[in-house]
Protein backbone atom coordinates (compact mmCIF):
# COMPACT_ATOMS: atom_id res chain seq x y z
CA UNK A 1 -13.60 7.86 -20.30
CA UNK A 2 -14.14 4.09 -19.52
CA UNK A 3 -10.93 1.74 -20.13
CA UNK A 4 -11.13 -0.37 -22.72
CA UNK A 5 -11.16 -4.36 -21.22
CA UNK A 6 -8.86 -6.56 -23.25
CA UNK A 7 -7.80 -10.38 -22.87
CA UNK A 8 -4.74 -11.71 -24.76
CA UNK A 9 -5.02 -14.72 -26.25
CA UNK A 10 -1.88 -16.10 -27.85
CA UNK A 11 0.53 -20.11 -27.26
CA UNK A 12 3.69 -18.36 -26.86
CA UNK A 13 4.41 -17.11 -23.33
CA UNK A 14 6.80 -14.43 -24.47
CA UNK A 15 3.75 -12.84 -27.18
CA UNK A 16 1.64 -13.21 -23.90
CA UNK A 17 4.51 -11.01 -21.63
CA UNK A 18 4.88 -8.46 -24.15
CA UNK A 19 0.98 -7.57 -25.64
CA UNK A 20 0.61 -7.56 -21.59
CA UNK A 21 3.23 -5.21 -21.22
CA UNK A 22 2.46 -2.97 -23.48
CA UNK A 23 -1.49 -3.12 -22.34
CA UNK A 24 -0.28 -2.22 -18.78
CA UNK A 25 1.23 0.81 -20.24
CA UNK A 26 -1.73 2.65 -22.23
CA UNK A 27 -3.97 3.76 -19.90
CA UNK A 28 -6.60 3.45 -22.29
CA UNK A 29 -6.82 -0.78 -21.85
CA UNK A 30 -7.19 -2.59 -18.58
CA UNK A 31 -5.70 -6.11 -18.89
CA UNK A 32 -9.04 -8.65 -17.71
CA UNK A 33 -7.21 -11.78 -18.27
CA UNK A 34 -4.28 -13.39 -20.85
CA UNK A 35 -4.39 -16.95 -21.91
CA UNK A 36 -2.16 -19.47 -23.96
CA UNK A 37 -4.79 -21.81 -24.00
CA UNK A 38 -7.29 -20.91 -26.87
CA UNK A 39 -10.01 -23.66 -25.16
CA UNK A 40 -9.39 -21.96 -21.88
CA UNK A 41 -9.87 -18.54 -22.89
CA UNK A 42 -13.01 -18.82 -25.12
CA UNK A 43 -14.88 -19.99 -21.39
CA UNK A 44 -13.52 -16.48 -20.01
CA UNK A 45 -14.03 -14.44 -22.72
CA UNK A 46 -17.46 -15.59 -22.74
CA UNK A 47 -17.81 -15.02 -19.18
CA UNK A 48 -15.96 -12.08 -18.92
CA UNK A 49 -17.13 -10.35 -22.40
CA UNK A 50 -13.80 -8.01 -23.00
CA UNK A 51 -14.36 -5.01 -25.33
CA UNK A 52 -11.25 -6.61 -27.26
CA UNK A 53 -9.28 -9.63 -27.35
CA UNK A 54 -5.64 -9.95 -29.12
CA UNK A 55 -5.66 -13.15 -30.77
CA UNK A 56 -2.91 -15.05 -32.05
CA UNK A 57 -4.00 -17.02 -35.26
CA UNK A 58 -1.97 -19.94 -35.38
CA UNK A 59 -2.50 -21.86 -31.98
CA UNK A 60 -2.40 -25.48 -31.62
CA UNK A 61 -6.43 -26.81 -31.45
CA UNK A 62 -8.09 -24.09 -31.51
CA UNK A 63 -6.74 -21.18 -34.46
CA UNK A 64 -7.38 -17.46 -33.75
CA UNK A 65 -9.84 -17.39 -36.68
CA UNK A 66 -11.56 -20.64 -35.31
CA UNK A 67 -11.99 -18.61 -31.85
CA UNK A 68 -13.29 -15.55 -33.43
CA UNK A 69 -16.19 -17.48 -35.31
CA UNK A 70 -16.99 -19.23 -32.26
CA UNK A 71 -17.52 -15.04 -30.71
């Protein structure tokens, strides 16, 4: 069974340590990147193209919803 490739997406640093965490502990998901910049992380997820990315939804410039649309 393939791993599912996720990238965490979120401003707070201590939502980032802890959806990482708990990613590093299903082996189901491989961790491909995390992010508390939303600009930053639409250029990987783009590049990249994760199976699933955990987005916060309020994030300064950028909102999670505004991210998904631009998916």
């Amino acid at each position: 069974m393939d791993k599912i490739r996720c990238i965490v997406v979120d401003d707070e640093p201590l939502a980032v340590e802890m959806l990482v965490t708990f990613i590093r502990k299903t082996p189901a998901l491989e961790l491909a990147g995390s992010f508390t910049d939303p600009v930053t992380a639409l250029t990987a997820i783009v590049q990249q193209k994760p199976d699933l990315v955990f987005l916060d939804i309020q994030m300064p410039d950028l909102n999670g919803l505004e991210l998904s649309r631009l998916l």
